[in-house]
Protein backbone atom coordinates (compact mmCIF):
# COMPACT_ATOMS: atom_id res chain seq x y z
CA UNK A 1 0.00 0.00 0.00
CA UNK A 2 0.97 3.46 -0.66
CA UNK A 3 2.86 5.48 2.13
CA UNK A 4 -0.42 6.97 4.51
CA UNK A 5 2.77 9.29 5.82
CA UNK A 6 1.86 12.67 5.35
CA UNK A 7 3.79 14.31 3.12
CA UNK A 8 5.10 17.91 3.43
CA UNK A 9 3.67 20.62 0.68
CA UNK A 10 7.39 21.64 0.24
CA UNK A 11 8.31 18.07 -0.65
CA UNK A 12 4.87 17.32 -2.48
CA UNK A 13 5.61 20.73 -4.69
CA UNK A 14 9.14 19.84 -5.73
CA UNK A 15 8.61 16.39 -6.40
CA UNK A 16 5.10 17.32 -8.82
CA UNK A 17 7.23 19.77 -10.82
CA UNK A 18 10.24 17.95 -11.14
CA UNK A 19 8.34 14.90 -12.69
CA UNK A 20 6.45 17.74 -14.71
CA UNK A 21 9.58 18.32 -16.51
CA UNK A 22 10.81 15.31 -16.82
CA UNK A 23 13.74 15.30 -14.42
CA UNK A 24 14.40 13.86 -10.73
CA UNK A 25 13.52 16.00 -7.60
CA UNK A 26 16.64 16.46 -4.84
CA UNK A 27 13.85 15.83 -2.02
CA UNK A 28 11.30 12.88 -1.34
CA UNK A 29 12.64 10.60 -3.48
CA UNK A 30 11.91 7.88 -0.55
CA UNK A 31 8.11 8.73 -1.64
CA UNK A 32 8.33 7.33 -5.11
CA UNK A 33 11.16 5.31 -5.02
CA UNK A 34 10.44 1.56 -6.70
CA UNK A 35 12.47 -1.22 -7.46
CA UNK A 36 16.24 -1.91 -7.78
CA UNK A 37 16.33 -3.11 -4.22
CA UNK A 38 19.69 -5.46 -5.00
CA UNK A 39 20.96 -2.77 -6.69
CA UNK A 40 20.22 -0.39 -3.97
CA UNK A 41 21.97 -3.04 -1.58
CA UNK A 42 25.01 -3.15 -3.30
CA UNK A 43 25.72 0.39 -3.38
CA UNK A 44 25.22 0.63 0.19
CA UNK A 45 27.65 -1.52 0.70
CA UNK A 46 30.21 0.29 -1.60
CA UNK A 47 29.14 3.29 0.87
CA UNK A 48 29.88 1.39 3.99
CA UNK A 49 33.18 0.60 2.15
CA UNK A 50 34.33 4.47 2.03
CA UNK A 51 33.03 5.25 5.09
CA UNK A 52 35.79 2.61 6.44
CA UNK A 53 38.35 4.50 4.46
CA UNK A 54 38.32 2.16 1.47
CA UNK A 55 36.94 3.15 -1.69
CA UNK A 56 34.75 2.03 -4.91
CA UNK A 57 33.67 3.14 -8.14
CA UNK A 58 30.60 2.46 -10.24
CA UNK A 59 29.44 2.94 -13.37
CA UNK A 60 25.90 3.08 -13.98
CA UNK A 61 24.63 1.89 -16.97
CA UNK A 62 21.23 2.45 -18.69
CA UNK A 63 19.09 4.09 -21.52
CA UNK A 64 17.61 7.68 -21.90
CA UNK A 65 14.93 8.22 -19.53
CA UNK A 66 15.25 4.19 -18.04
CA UNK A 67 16.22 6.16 -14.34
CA UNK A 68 20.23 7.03 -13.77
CA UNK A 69 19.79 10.24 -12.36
CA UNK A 70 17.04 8.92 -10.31
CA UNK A 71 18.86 5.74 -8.81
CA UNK A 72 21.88 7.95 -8.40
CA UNK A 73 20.25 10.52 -6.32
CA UNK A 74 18.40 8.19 -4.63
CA UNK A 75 22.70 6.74 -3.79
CA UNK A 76 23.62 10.12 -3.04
CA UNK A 77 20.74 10.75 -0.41
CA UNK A 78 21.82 7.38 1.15
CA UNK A 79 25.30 8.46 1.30
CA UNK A 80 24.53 12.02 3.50
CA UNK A 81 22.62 9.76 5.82
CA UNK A 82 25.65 7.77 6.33
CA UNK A 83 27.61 10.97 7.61
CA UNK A 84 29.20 10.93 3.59
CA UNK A 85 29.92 14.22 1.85
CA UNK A 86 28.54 14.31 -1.79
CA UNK A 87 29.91 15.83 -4.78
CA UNK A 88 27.45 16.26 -7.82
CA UNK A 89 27.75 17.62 -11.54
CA UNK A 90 26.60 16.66 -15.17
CA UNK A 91 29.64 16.94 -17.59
CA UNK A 92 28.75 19.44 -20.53
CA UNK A 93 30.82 20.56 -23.15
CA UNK A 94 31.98 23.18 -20.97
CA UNK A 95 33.12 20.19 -18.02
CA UNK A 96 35.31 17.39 -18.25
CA UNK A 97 37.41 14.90 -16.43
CA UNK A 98 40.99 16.39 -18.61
CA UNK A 99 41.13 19.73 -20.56
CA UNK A 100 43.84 22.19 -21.47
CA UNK A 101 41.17 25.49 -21.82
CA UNK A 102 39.85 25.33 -17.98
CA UNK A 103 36.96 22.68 -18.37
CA UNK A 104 38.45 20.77 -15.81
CA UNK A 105 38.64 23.26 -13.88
CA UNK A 106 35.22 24.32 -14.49
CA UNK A 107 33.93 20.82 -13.90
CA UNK A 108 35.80 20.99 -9.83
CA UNK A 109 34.29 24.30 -9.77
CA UNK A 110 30.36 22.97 -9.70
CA UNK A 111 31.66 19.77 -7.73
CA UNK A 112 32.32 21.72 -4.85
CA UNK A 113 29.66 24.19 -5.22
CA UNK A 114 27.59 21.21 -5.16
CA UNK A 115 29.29 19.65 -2.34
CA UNK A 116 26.66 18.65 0.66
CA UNK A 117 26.32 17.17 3.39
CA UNK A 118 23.06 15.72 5.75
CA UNK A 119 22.50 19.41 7.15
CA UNK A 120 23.05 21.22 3.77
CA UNK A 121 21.63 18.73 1.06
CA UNK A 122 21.06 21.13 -1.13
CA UNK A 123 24.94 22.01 -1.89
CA UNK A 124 27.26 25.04 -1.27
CA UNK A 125 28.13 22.92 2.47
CA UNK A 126 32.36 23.27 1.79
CA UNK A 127 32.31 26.74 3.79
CA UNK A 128 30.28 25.41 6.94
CA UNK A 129 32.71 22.51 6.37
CA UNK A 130 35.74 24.42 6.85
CA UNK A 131 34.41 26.36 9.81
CA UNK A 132 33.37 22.86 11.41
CA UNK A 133 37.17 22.00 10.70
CA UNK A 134 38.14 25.44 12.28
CA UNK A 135 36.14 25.75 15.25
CA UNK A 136 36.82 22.22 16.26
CA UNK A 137 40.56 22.90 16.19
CA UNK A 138 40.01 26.30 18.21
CA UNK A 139 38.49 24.37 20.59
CA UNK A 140 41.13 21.84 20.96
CA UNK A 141 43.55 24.48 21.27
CA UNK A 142 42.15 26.26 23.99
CA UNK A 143 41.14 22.78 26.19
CA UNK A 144 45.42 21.74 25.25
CA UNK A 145 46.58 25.28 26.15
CA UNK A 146 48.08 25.04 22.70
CA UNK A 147 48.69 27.63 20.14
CA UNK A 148 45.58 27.48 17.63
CA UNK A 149 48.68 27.26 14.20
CA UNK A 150 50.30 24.62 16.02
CA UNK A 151 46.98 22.49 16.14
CA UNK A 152 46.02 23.81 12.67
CA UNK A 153 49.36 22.51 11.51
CA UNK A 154 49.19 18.80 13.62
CA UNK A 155 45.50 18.18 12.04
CA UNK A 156 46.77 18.77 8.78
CA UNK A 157 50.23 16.68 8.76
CA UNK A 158 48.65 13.48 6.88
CA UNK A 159 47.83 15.58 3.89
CA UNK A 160 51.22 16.74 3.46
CA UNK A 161 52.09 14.02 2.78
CA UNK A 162 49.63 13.78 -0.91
CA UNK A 163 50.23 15.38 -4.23
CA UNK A 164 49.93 19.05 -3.86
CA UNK A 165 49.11 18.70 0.12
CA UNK A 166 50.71 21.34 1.39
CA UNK A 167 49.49 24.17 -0.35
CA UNK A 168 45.91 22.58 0.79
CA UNK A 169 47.30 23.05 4.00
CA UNK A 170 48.36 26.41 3.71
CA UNK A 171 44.92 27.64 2.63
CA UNK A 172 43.49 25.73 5.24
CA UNK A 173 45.23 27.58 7.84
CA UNK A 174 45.22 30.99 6.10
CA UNK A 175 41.32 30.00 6.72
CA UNK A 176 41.70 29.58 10.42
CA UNK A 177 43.49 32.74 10.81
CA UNK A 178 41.57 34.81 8.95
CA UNK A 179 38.51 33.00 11.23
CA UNK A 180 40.21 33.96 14.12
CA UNK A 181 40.56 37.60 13.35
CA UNK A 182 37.06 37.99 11.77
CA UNK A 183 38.47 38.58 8.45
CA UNK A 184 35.97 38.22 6.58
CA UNK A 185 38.32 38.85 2.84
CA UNK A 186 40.26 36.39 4.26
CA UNK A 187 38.09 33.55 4.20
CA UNK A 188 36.85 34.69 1.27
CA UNK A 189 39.83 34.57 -0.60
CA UNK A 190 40.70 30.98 0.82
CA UNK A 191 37.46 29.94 0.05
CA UNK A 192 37.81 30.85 -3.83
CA UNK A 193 41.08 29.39 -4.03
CA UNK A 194 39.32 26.24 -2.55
CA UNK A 195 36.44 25.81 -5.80
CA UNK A 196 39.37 26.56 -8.30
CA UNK A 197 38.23 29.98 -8.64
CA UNK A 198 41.40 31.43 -9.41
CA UNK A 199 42.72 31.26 -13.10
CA UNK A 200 46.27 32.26 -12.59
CA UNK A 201 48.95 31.55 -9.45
CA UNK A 202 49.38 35.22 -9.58
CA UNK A 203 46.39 36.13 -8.43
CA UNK A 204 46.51 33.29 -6.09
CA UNK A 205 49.85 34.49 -4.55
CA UNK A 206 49.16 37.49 -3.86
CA UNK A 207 45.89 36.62 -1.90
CA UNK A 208 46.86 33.70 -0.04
CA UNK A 209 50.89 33.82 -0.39
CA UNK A 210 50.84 30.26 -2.53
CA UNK A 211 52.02 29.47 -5.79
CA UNK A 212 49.72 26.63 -6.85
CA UNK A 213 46.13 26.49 -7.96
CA UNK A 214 43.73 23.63 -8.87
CA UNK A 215 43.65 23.41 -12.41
CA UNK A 216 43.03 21.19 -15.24
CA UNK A 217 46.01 19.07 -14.41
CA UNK A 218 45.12 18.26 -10.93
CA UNK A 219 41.69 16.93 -11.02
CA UNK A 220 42.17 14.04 -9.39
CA UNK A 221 44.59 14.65 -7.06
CA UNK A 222 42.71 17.33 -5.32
CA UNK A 223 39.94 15.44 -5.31
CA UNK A 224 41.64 12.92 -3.43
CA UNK A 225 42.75 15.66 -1.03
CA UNK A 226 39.16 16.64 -0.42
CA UNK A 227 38.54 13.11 0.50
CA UNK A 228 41.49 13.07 3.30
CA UNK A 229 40.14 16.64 4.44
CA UNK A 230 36.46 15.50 4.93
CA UNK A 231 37.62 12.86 6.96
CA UNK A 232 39.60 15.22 9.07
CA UNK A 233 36.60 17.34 9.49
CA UNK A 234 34.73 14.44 11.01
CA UNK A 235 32.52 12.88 8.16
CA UNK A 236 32.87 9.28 6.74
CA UNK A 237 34.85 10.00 3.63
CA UNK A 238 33.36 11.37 0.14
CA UNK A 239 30.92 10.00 -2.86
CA UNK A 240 31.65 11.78 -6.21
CA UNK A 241 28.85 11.80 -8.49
CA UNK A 242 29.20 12.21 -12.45
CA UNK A 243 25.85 12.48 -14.23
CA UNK A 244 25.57 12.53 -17.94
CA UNK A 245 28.71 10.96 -19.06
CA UNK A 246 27.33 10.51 -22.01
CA UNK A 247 29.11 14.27 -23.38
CA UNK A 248 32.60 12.55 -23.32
CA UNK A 249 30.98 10.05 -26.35
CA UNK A 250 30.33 12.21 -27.77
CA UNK A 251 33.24 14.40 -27.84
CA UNK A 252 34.04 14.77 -31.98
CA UNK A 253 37.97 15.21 -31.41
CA UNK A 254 39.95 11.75 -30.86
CA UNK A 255 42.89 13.19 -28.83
CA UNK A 256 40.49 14.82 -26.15
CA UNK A 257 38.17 11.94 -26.25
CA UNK A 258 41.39 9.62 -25.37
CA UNK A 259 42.46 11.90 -22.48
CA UNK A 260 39.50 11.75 -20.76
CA UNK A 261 39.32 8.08 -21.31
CA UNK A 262 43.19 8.24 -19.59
CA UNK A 263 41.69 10.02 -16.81
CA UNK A 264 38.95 7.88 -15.99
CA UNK A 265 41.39 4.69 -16.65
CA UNK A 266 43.82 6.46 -14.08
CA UNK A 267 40.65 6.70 -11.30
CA UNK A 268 39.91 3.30 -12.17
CA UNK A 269 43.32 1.93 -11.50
CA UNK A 270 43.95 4.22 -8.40
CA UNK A 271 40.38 3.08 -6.90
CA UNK A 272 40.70 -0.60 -7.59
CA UNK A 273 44.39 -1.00 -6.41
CA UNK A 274 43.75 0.67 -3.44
CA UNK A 275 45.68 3.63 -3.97
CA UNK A 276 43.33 5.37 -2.91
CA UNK A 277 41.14 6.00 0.15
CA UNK A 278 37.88 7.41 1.59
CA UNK A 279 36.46 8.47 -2.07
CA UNK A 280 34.33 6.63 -4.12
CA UNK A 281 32.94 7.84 -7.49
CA UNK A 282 29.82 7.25 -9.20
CA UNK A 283 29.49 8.13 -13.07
CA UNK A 284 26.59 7.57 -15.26
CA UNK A 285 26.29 7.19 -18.53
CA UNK A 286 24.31 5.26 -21.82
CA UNK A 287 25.07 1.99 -23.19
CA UNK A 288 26.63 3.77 -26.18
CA UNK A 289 29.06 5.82 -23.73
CA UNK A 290 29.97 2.55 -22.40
CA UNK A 291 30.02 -0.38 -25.32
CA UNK A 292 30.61 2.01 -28.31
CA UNK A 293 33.32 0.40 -30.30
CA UNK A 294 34.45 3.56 -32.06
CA UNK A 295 33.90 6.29 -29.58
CA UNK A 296 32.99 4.97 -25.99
CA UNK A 297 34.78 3.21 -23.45
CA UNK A 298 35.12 0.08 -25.03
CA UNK A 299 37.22 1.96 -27.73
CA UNK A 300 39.90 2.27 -24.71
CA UNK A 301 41.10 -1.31 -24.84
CA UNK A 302 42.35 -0.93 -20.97
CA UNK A 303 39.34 0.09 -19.81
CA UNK A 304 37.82 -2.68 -22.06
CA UNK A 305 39.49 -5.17 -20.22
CA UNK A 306 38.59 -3.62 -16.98
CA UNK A 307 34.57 -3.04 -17.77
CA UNK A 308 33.97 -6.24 -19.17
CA UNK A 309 31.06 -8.24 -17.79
CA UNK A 310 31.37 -11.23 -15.85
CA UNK A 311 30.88 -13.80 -18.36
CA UNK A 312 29.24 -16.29 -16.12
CA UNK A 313 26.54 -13.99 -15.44
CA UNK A 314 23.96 -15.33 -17.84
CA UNK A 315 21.15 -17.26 -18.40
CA UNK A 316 19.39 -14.81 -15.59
CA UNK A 317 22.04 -14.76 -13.22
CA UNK A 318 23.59 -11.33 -12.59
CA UNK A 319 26.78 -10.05 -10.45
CA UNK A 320 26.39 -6.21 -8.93
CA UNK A 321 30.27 -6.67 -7.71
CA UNK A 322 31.55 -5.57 -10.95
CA UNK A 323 32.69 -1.78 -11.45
CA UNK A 324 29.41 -1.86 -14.34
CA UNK A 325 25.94 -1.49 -12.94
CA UNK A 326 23.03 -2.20 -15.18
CA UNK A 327 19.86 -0.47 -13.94
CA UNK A 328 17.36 -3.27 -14.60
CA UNK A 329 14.37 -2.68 -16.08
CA UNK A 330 11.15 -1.78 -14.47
CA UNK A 331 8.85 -4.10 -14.39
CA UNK A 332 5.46 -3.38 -14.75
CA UNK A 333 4.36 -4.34 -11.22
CA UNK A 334 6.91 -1.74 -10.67
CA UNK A 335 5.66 0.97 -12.85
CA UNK A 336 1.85 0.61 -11.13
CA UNK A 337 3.96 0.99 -7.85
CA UNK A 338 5.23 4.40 -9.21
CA UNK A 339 2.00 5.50 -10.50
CA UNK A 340 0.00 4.96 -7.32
CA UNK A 341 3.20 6.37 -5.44
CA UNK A 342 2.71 9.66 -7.82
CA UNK A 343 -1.33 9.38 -7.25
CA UNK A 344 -0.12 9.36 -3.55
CA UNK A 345 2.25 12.32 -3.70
CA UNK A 346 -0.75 14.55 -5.59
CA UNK A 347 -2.99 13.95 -2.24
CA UNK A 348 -0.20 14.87 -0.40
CA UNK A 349 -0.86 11.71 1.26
CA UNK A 350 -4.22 11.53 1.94
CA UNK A 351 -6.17 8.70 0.79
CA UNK A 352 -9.26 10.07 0.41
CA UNK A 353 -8.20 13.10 -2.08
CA UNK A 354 -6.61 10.88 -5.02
CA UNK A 355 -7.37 11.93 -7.90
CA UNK A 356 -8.22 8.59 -9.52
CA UNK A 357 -9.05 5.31 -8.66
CA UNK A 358 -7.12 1.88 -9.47
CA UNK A 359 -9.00 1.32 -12.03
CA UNK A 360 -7.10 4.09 -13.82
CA UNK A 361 -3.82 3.14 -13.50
CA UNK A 362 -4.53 0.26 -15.42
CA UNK A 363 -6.44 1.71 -18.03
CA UNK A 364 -3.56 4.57 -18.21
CA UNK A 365 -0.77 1.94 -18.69
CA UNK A 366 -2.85 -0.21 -20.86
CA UNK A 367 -2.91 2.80 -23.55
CA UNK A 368 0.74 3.67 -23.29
CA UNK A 369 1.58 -0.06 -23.85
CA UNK A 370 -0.76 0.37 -27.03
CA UNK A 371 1.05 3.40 -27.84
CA UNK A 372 4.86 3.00 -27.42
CA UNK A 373 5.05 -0.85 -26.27
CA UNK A 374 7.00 -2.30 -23.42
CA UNK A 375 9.31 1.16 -23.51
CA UNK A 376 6.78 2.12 -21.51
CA UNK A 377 7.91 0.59 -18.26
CA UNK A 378 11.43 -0.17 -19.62
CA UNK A 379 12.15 3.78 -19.86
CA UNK A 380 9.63 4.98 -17.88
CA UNK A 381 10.11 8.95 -17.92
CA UNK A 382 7.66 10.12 -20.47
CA UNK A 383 5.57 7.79 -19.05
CA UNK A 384 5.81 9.56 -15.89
CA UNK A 385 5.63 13.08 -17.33
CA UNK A 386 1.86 12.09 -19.31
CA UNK A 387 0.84 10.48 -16.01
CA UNK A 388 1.69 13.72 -13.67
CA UNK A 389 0.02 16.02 -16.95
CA UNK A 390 -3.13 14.15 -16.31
CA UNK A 391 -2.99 14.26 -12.56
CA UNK A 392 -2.48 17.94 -13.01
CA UNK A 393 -5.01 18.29 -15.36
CA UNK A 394 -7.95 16.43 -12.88
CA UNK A 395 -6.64 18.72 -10.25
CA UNK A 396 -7.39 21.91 -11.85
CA UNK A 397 -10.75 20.93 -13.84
CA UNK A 398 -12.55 18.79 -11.03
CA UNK A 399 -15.55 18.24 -13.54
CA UNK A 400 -13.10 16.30 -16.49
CA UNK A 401 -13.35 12.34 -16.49
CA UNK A 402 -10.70 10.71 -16.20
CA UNK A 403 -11.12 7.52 -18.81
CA UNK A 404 -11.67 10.88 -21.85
CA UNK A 405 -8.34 12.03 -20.74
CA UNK A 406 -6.60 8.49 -20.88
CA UNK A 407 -7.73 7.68 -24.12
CA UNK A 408 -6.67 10.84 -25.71
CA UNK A 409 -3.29 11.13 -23.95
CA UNK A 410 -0.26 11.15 -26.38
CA UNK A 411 2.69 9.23 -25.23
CA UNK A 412 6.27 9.03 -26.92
CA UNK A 413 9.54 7.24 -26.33
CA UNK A 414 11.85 8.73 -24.71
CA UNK A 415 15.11 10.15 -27.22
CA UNK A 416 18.08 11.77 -25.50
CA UNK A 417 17.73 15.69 -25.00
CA UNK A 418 19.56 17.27 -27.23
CA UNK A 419 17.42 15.17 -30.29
CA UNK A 420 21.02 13.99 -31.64
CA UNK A 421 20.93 10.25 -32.49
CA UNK A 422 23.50 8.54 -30.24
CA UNK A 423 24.90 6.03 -32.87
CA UNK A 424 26.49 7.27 -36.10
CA UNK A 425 24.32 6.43 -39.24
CA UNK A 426 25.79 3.74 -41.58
CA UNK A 427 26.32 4.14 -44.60
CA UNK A 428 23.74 3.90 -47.25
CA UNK A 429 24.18 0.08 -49.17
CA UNK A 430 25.83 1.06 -52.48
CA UNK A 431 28.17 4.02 -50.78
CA UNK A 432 31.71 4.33 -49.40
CA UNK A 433 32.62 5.08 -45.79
CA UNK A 434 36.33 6.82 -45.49
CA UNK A 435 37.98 7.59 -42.39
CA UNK A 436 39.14 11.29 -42.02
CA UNK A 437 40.25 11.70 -38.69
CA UNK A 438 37.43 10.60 -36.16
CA UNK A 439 34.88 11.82 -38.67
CA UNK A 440 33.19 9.59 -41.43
CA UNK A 441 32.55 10.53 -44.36
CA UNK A 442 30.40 8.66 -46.32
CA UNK A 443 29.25 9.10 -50.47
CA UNK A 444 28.29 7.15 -53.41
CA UNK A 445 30.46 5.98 -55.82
């Protein structure tokens, strides 16, 4: 049975205009979450695994509109429960694992402006991070009869000892003294210098007295420092989560395309040797980003080798232990689940308001199954989107019938959302295809 929880009118607004649009809300997902429970499982247990100061990474697999983003926010809520700090972003043209013009840089930039914790879920958490960090050390420092650098400076020894530690460090305590004195340009500055704000060390040196900044060639290393630091600061370690991988595939020059392939090859390595610790990264993406012989990851015979599936997983037997998840599909037991969890959200969880009856929920998936086929539980967002239109719809005109509505409703598959097909067209039987560069060119003879 449906949740008889109340539900919030903050929660029930987000979560009925996020599905409006088509995309996942950041609150109440518990409300309309369905499904996936082994998958769900597993990933707890690769949180409980950086939380212990190991570390994981996960690749999560599935078409447009089949649930990534859901399932992964769904992971990153779990993960701020579990005293984890979060990282979020989608990659765009503009953000990428390894540039040379400042995407990378770009791409740490939203990370930590996205960074949250349980009491700040909705991002921008690293300052009240770094003041946690602070004021605990004051503290210490006053009970120890201690000067408040020499603390600063014995809290932060095990990241000198990391790539480009001990200019962390020296921000860090530039922070703490510019806390101290209430300078308010002072934290600030350190502050900016912490979300790669600053493009040159100039500018950097002359603020905070250090020569480095966090640019496109040290990604990954500072985001391994940010793990060590939020362990420091008292949380379980730290989940970084890369949405809409998907902008790497399709990435038209070869040589950039590689080095972001390098990067994610170098994570991979670093995560599954266990050079690393207290991180764990989460990155989703299509099939085609993945299994794309020309242009995704399989292309990159390392990371070929290292994605492959389990070969004795067939025959419906599956193994979540792999580095590749597979979102399963939806079943449609699960997709009347979601629709009465929807109907449920609309009453704000209040039996006696829903908007239609049982008998609806049939008849509505009955004429999407006419309309699209079994896409419409396998990728279930437009399905969704019609479903909340019609809710929304009954809401506002009390005196409409339902069963009109259904049988007029127009549903379509769901197509990635820029409209660009995925996989390259082939060439037309009776033409040539001619490599020139990574492009193809293809005419008749």
């Amino acid at each position: 049975m449906p949740d008889s929880t109340p539900i919030k009118p903050r929660e029930r607004d987000v979560i009925v205009q996020a599905l409006r649009a088509g995309v996942v809300p950041k609150l109440g997902l518990q409300h309309i979450q369905v499904g996936r429970a082994p998958e769900v499982e597993e990933l707890i247990k690769d949180i409980g695994r950086i939380a212990d100061g190991g570390a994981g990474i996960r690749f999560v697999i599935g078409d447009y509109g089949a649930g990534k983003t859901f399932f992964m926010n769904l992971i990153r809520l779990v993960a701020l429960e579990r005293k984890v700090v979060v990282m979020s972003a989608d990659l765009a043209p503009s953000r990428r694992l390894h540039a040379t013009d400042g995407q990378a840089r770009s791409l740490f930039n939203e990370l930590t402006r996205n960074l949250s914790t349980r009491t700040r879920p909705d991002g921008g958490a690293l300052a009240s991070i770094v003041e946690r960090f602070v004021g605990d050390a004051l503290q210490e420092a006053k009970t120890s009869n201690v000067k408040v650098e020499d603390e600063i400076q014995r809290r932060l020894a095990p990241l000198q000892d990391l790539v480009s530690g001990f200019d962390f460090a020296t921000v860090l305590q530039h922070y703490c003294r510019a806390y101290d004195e209430g300078s308010e340009e002072g934290k600030t500055a350190a502050l900016r210098w912490l979300r790669a704000e600053y493009g040159t060390r100039t500018e950097a040196k002359a603020a905070l007295g250090v020569r480095e900044i966090i640019d496109d060639g040290r990604f990954y290393d500072y985001l391994k420092l940010y793990a060590a630091f939020m362990r420091l600061a008292g949380y379980g370690g730290l989940l970084v989560v890369l949405d809409e991988m998907v902008n790497l595939y399709k990435l038209t020059n070869s040589a950039s395309r590689s080095a972001n392939y390098e990067q994610i090859l170098r994570i991979l390595n670093d995560v599954l040797q266990g050079g690393a610790a207290g991180i764990g990264f989460l990155m989703g993406g299509t099939p085609e980003f993945l299994m794309d012989p020309r242009r995704g990851l399989y292309s990159y015979s390392a990371l070929q080798s290292r994605l492959a599936e389990n070969r004795f997983a067939q025959n419906g037997l599956v193994d979540l232990s792999g580095p590749v998840l597979r979102l399963q599909n939806l079943t449609q037991e699960d997709l009347f689940v979601l629709l009465r969890n929807i109907r449920n959200v609309f009453a704000a969880g209040d039996a006696s308001r829903y908007l239609v009856p049982d008998a609806a929920l049939t008849a509505f998936m009955s004429h999407c199954s006419k309309r699209i086929g079994d896409a419409y539980f396998r990728t279930p967002r437009n399905t969704v989107t019609a479903f909340v239109n019609l809710l929304s719809v009954l809401e506002q005109n009390p005196g409409a019938k339902w069963q009109e509505l259904v049988d007029a409703a127009d549903i379509s598959t769901a197509v990635p959302e820029d409209g660009e097909p995925l996989v390259m067209p082939m060439a037309a039987p009776g033409s040539e295809v001619k490599a020139n560069g990574d492009q193809l060119t293809a005419f008749k003879l």
